[in-house]
C-alpha atoms as a PDB file:
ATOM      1  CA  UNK A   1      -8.488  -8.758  11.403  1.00  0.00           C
ATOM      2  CA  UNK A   2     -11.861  -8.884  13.901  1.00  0.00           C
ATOM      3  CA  UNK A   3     -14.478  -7.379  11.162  1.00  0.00           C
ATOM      4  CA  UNK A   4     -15.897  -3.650  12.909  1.00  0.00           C
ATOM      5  CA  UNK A   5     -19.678  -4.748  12.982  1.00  0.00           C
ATOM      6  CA  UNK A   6     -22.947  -1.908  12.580  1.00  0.00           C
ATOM      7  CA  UNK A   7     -23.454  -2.519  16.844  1.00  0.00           C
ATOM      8  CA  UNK A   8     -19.395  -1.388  17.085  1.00  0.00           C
ATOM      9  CA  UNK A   9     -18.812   1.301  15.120  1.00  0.00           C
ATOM     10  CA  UNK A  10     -22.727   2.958  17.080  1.00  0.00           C
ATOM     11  CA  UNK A  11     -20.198   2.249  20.521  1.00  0.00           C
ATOM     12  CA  UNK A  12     -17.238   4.243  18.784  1.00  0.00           C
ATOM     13  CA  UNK A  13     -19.532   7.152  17.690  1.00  0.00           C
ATOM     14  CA  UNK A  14     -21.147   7.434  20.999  1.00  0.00           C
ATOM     15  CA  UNK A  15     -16.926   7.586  22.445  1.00  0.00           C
ATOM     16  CA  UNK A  16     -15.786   9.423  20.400  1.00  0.00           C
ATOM     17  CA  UNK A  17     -19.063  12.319  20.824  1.00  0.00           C
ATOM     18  CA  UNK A  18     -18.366  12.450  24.310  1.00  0.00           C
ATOM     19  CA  UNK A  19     -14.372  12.790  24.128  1.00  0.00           C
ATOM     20  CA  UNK A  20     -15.140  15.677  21.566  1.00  0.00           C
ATOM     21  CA  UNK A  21     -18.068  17.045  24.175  1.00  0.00           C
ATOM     22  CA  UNK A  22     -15.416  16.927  27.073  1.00  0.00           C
ATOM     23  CA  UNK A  23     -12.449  18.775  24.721  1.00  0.00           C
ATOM     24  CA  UNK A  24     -14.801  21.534  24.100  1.00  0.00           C
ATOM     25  CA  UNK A  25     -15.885  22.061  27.480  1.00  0.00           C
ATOM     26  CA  UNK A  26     -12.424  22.259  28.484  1.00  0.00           C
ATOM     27  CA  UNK A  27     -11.514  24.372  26.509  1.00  0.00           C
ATOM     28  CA  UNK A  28     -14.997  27.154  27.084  1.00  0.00           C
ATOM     29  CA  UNK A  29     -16.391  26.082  23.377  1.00  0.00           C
ATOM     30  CA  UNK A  30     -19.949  24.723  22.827  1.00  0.00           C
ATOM     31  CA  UNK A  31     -19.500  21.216  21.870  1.00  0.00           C
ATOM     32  CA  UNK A  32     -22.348  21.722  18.562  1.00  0.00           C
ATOM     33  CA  UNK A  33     -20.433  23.396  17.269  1.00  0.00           C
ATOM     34  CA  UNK A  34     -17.661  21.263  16.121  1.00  0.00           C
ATOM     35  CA  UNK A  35     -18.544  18.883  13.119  1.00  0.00           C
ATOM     36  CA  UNK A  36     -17.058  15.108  13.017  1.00  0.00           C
ATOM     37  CA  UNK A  37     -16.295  14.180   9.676  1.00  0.00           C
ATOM     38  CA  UNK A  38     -16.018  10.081   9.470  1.00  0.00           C
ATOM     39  CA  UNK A  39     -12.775   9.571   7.614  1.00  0.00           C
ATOM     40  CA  UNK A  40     -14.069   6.853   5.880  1.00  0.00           C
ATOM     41  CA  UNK A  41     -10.391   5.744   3.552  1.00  0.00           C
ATOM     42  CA  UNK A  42     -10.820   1.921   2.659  1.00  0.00           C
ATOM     43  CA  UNK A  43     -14.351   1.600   4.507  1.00  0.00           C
ATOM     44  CA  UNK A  44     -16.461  -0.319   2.972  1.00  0.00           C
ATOM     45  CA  UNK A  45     -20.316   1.101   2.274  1.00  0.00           C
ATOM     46  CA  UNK A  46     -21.791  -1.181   4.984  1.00  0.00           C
ATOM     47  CA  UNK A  47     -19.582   0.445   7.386  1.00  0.00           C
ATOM     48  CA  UNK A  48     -19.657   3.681   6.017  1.00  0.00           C
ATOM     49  CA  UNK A  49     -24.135   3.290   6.157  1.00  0.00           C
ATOM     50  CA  UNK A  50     -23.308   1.996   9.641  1.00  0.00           C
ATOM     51  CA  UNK A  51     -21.717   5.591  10.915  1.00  0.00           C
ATOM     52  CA  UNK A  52     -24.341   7.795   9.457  1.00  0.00           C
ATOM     53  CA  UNK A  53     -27.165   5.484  10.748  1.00  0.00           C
ATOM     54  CA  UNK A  54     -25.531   6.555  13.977  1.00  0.00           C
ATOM     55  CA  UNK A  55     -25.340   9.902  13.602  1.00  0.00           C
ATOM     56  CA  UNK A  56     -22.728  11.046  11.862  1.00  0.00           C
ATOM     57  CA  UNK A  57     -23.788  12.201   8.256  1.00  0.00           C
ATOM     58  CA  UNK A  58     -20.544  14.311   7.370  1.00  0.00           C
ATOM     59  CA  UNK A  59     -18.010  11.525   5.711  1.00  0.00           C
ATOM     60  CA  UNK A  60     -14.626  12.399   4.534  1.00  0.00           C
ATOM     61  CA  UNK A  61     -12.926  10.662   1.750  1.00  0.00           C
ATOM     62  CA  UNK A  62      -9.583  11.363   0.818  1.00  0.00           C
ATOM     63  CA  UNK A  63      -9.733   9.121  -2.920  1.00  0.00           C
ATOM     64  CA  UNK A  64     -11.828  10.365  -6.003  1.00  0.00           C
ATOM     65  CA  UNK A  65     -12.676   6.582  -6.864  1.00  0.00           C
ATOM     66  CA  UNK A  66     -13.835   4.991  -3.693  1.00  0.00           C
ATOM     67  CA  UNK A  67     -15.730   8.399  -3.213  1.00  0.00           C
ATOM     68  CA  UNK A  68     -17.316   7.740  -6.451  1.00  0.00           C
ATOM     69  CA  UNK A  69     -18.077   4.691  -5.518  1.00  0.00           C
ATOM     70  CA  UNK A  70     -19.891   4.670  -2.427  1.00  0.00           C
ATOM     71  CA  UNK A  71     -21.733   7.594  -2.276  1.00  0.00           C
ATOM     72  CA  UNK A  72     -24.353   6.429  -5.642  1.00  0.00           C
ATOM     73  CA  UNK A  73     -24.587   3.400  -3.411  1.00  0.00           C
ATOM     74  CA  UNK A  74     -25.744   5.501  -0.310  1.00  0.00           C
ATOM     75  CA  UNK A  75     -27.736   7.980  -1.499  1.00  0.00           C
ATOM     76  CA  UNK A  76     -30.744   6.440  -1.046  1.00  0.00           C
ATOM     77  CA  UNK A  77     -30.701   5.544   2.679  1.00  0.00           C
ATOM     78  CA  UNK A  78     -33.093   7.112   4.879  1.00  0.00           C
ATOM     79  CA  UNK A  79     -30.167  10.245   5.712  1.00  0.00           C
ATOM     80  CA  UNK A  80     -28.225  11.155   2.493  1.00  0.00           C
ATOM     81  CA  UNK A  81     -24.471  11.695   3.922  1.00  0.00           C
ATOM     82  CA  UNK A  82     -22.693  15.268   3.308  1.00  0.00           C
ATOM     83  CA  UNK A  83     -19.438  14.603   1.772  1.00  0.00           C
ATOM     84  CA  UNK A  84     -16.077  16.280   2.237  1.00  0.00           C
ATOM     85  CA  UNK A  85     -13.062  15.402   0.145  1.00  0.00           C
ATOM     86  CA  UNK A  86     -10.124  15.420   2.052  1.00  0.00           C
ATOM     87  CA  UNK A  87      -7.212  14.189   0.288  1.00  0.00           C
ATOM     88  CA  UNK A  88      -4.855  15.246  -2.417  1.00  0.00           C
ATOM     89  CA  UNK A  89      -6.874  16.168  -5.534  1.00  0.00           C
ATOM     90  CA  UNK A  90      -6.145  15.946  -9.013  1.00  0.00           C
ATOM     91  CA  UNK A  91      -8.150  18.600 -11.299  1.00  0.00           C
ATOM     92  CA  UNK A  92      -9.491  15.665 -13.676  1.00  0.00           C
ATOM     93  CA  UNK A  93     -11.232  14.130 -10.619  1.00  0.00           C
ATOM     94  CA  UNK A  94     -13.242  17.498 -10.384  1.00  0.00           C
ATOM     95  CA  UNK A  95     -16.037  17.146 -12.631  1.00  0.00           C
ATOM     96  CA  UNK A  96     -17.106  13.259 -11.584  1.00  0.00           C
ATOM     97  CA  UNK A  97     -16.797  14.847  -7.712  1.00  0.00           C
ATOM     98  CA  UNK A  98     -18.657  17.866  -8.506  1.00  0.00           C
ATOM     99  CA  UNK A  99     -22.184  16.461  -8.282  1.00  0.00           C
ATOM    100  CA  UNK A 100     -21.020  14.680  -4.798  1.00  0.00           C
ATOM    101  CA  UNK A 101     -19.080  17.093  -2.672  1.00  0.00           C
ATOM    102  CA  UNK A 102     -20.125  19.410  -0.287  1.00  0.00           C
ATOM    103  CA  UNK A 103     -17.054  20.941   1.000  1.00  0.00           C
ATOM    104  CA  UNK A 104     -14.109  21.071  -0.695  1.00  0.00           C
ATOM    105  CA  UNK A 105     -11.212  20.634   2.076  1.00  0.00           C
ATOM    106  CA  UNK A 106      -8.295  20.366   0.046  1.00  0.00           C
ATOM    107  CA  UNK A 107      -7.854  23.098  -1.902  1.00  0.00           C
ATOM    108  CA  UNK A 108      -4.158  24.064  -2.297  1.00  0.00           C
ATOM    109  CA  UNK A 109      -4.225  26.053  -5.449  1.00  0.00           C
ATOM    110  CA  UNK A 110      -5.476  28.050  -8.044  1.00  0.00           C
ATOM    111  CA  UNK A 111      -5.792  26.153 -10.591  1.00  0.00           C
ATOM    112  CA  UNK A 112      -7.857  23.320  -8.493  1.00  0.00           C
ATOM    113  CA  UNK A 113      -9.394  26.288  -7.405  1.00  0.00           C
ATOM    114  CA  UNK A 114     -10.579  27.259 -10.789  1.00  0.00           C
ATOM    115  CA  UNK A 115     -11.471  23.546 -11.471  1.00  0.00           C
ATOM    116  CA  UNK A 116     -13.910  23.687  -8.562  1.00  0.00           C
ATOM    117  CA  UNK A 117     -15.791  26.640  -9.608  1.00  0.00           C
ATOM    118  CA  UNK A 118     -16.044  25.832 -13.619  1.00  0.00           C
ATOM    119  CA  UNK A 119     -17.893  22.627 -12.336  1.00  0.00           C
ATOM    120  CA  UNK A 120     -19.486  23.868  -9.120  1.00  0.00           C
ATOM    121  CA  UNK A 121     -20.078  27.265  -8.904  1.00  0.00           C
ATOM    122  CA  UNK A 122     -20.364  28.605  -5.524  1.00  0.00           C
ATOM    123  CA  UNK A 123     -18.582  25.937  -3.972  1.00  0.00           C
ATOM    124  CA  UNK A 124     -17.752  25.932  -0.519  1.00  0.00           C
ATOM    125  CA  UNK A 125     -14.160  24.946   0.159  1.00  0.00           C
ATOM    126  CA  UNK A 126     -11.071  25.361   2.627  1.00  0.00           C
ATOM    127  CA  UNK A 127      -7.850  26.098   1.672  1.00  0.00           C
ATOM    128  CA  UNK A 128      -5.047  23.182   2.443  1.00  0.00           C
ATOM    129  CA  UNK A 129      -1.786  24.888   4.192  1.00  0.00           C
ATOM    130  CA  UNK A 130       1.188  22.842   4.579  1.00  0.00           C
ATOM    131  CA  UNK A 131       2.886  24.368   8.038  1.00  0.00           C
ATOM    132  CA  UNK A 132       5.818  22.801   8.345  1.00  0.00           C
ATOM    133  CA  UNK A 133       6.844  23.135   4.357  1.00  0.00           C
ATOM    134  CA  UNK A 134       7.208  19.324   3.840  1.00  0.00           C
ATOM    135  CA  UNK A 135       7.724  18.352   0.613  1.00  0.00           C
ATOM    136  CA  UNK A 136       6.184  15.888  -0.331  1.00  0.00           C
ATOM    137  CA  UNK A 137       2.903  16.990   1.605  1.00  0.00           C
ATOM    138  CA  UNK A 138       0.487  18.573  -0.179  1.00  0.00           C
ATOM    139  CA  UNK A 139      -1.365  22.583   0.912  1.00  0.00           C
ATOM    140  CA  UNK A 140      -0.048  25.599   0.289  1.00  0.00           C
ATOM    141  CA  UNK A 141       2.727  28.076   2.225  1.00  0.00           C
ATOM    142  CA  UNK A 142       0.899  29.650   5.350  1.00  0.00           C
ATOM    143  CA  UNK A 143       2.741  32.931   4.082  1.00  0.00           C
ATOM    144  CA  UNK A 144       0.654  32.447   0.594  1.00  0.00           C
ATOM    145  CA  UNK A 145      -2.889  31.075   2.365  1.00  0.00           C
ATOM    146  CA  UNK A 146      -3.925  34.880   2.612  1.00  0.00           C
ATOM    147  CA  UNK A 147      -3.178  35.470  -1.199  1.00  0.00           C
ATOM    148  CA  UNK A 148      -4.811  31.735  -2.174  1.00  0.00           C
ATOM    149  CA  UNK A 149      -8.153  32.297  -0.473  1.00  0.00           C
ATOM    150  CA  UNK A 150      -8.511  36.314  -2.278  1.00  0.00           C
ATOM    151  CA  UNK A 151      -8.200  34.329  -5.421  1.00  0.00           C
ATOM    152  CA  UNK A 152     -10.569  31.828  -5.301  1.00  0.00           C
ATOM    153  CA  UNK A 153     -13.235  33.969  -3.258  1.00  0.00           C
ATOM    154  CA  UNK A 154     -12.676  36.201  -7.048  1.00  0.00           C
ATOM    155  CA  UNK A 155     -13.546  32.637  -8.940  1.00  0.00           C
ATOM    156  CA  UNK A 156     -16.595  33.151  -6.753  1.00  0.00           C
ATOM    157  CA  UNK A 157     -15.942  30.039  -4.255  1.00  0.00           C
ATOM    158  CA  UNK A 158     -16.942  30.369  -0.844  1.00  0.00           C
ATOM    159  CA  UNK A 159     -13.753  29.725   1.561  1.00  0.00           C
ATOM    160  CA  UNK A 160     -14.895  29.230   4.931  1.00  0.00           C
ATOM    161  CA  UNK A 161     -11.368  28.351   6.594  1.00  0.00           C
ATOM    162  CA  UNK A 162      -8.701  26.144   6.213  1.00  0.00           C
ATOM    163  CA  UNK A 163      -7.218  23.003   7.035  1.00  0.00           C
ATOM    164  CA  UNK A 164      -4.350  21.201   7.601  1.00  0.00           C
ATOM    165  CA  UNK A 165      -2.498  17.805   8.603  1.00  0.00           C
ATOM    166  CA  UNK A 166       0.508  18.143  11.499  1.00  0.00           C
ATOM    167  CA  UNK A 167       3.922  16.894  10.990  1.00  0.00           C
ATOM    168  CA  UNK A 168       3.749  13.426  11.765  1.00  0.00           C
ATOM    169  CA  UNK A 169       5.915  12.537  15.590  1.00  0.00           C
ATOM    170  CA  UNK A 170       6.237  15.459  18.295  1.00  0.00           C
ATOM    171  CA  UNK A 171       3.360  17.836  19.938  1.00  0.00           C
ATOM    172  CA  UNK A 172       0.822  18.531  17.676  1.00  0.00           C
ATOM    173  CA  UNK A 173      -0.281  21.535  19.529  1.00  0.00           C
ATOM    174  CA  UNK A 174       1.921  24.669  18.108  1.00  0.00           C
ATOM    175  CA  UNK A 175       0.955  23.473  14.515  1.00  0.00           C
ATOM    176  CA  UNK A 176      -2.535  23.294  15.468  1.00  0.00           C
ATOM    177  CA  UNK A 177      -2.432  26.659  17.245  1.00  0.00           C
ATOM    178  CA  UNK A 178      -0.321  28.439  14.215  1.00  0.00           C
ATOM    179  CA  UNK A 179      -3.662  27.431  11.951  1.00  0.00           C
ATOM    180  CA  UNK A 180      -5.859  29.181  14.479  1.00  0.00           C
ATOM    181  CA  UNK A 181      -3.818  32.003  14.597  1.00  0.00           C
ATOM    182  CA  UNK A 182      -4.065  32.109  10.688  1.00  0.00           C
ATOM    183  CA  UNK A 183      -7.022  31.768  10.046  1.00  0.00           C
ATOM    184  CA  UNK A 184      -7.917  34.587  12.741  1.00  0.00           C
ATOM    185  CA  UNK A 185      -5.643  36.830  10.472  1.00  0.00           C
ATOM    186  CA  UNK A 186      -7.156  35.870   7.506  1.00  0.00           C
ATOM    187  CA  UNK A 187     -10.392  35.989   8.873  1.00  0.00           C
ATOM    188  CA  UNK A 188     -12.103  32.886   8.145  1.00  0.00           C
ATOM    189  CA  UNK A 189     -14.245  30.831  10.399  1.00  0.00           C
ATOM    190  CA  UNK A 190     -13.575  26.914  10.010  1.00  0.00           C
ATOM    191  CA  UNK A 191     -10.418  25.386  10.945  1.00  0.00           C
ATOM    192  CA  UNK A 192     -10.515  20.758   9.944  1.00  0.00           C
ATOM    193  CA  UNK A 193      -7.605  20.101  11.890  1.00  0.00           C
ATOM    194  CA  UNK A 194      -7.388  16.913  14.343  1.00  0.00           C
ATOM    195  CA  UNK A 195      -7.596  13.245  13.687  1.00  0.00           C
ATOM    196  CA  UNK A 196      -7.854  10.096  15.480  1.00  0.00           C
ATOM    197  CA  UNK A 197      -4.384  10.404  17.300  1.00  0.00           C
ATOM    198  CA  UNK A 198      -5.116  14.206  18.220  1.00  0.00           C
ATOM    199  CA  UNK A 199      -8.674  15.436  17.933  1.00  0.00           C
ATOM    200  CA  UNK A 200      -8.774  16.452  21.636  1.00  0.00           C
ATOM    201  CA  UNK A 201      -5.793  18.604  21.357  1.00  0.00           C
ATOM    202  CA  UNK A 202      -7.220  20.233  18.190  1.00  0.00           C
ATOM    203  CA  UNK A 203     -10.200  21.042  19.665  1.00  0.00           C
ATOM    204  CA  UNK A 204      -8.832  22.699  22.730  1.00  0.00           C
ATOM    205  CA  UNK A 205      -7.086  24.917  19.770  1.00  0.00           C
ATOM    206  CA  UNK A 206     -10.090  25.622  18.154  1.00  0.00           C
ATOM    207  CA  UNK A 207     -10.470  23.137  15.406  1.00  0.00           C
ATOM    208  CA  UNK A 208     -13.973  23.517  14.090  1.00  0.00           C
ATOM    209  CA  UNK A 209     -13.634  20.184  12.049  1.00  0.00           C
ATOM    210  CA  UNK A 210     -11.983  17.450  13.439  1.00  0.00           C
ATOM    211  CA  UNK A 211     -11.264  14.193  10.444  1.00  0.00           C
ATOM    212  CA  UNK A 212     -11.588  10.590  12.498  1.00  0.00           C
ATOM    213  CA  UNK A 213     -11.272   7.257  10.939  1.00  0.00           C
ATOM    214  CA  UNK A 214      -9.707   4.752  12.950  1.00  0.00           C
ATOM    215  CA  UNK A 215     -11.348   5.457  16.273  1.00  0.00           C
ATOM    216  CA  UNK A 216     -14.449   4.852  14.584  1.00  0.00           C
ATOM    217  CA  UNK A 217     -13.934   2.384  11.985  1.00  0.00           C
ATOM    218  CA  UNK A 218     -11.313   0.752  13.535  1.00  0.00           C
ATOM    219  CA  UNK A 219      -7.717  -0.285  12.266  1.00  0.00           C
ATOM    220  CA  UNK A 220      -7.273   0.153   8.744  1.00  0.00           C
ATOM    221  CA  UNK A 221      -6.313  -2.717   6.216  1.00  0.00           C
ATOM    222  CA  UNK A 222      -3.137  -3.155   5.434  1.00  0.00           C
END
């Protein structure tokens, strides 16, 4: 596999801005005001420094360990990276994360829930809603998202939307637009929805987050 140098991944950022720029102003939305969180799975920290020395600072990691092991390595650099976990999360992970994580986007549960705010109080998180019931996927029902985020706004966490993660195959669009329509009930503001294959259609839905990884780091390792 070609190695993704510091000069290509600056190219992909710059791409991927403007395709994110041009969904929003289809779509009537101010393009600031979606946030592009580098989905940075298997990355190494060179490539990882190489996306927030072009701009993007929010970095999504969807593993405790590699989180844990990048971001002592990067806090030092002349922009100190805002991290999101965005993957399945154990509640021993919790603590080691706690000192690291900025938003929470994975939060499926009460008990994580409770995790989160014995180690960091005041936490901002989303909840995680799995919309098409899939088993082995994690998030919560959409029917008990209104329930999940009273519960942890009483542990005293700040839930400022929710997310979720399409069934894979088909139009990703009425998923992404159920979501919107959720949150909108629920009343919460942020909706991380949309990765590499389907930002564009998630923003024209109203994603506030989109999650991109290969489009800017390239294809993954096998």
């Amino acid at each position: 596999m070609t190695e993704v140098t510091a000069t290509d991944i600056a190219a992909n950022v710059a791409a991927v801005q403007e395709r994110i720029a041009d969904a929003a102003r289809r779509s009537g939305r101010d393009p600031s005001a979606i946030t592009l969180v580098a989905a940075a799975k298997t990355t190494a920290s060179e490539q990882v420094r190489a996306v927030i020395t072009a701009g993007v600072v929010d970095i999504g990691e969807n593993r405790a360990q590699e989180l844990l092991a990048k971001a002592p390595e990067l806090v030092h650099g002349p922009i100190s990276p805002r991290w999101h976990f965005i993957g399945s999360l154990q509640r021993n992970k919790v603590k080691a994360l706690a000192p690291w994580v900025t938003l929470w986007q994975s939060v499926d549960r009460e008990p994580l829930g409770a995790e989160i705010a014995r180690h960091a109080p005041g936490a901002h998180v989303l909840v995680e809603v799995n919309l098409d019931g899939e088993a082995t996927k994690a998030g919560c029902a959409p029917g008990e998202a209104p329930a999940l985020v009273d519960v942890l706004r009483g542990l005293g966490l700040v839930v400022d939307g929710l997310m979720a993660v399409p069934p894979a195959g088909g139009d990703p669009r009425p998923w992404f637009a159920t979501l919107a329509a959720l949150a909108a009930r629920i009343g919460v503001r942020e909706l991380s929805m949309g990765m590499t294959q389907d930002f564009e259609v998630a923003i024209e839905e109203g994603a506030t987050i989109v999650r991109v990884g290969r489009a800017l780091f390239g294809a993954r390792p096998e």
